[in-house]
Protein backbone atom coordinates (compact mmCIF):
# COMPACT_ATOMS: atom_id res chain seq x y z
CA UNK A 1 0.00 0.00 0.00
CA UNK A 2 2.77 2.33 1.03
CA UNK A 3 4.49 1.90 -2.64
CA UNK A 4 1.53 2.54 -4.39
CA UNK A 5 0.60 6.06 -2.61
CA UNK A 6 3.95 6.95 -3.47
CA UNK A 7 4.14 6.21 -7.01
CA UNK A 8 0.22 7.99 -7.21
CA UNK A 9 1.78 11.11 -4.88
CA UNK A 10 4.78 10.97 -7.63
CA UNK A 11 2.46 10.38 -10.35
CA UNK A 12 0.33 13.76 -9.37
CA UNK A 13 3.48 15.94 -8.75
CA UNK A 14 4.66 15.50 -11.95
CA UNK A 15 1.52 15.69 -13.71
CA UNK A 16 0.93 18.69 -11.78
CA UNK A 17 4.57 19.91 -13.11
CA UNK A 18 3.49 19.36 -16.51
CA UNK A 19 0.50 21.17 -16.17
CA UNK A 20 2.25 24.04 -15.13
CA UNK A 21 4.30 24.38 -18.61
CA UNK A 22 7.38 23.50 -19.95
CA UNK A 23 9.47 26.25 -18.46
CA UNK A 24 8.66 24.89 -14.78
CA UNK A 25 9.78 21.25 -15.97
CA UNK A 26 12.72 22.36 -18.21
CA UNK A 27 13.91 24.10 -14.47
CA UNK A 28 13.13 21.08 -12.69
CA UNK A 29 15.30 19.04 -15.69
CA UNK A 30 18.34 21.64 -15.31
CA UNK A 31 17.98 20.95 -11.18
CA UNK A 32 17.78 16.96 -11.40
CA UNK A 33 20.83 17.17 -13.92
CA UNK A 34 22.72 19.50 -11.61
CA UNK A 35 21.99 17.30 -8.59
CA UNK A 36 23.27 13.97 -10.40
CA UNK A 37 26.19 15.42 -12.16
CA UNK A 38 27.76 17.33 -8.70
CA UNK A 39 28.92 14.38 -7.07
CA UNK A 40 31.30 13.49 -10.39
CA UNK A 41 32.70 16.95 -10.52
CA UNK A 42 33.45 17.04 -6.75
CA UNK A 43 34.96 13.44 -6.83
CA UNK A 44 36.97 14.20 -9.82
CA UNK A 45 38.21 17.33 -8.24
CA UNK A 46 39.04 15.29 -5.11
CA UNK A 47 41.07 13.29 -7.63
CA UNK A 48 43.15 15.81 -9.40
CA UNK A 49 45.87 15.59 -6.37
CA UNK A 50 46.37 12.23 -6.98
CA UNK A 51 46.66 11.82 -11.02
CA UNK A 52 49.89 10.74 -12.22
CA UNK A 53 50.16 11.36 -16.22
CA UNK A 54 53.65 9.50 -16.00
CA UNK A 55 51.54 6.10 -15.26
CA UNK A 56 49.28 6.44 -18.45
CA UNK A 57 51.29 4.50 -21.14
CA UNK A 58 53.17 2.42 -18.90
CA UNK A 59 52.32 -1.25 -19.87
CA UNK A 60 53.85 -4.46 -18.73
CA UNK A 61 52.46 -7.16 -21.78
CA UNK A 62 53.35 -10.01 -19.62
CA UNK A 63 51.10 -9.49 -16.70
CA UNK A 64 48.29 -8.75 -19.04
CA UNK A 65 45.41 -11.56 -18.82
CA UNK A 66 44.63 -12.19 -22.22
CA UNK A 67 42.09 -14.67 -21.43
CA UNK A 68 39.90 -12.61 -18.98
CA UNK A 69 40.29 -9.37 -21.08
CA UNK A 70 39.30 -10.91 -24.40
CA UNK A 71 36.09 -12.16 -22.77
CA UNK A 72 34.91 -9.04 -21.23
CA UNK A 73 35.65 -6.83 -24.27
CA UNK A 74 34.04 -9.42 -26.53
CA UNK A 75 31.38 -9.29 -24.18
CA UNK A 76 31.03 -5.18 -24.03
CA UNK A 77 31.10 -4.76 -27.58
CA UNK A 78 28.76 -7.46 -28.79
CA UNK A 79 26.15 -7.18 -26.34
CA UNK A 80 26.74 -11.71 -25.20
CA UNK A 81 24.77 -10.86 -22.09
CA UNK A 82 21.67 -10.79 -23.66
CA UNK A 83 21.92 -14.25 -24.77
């Protein structure tokens, strides 16, 4: 009972937003995109410090897993996990 008054409450707020106009839901858009995107900026700030540019095209080929790394970029790319 609890989960469906919640999805009717959310139901009515946001057809109440859309009855409002666009402008009022284009705001609330900008705000929910604002609110998700924060916590990357601030972590990747946090980060910064501790970046070391030296380390990016340093490779050792013989502790590579060729096995492992095969699969899961086979697996990425054509979409196995649907099968």
């Amino acid at each position: 009972m609890p989960l469906r008054l919640l999805l009717f409450a959310l139901s009515l707020s946001l057809s109440y937003l859309n009855y409002r106009g666009l402008h009022i839901v284009g705001n609330g858009a900008i705000a929910s995109t604002v609110y998700i995107i924060v916590p990357f900026l601030v972590l990747g700030a946090l980060a910064i410090p501790h970046v070391q540019p030296s380390n990016w095209l340093v490779q050792d080929w013989g502790a590579v897993q060729w096995g492992p790394f095969i699969n899961v970029m086979f697996w990425c790319a054509a979409r196995i996990e649907m099968f």
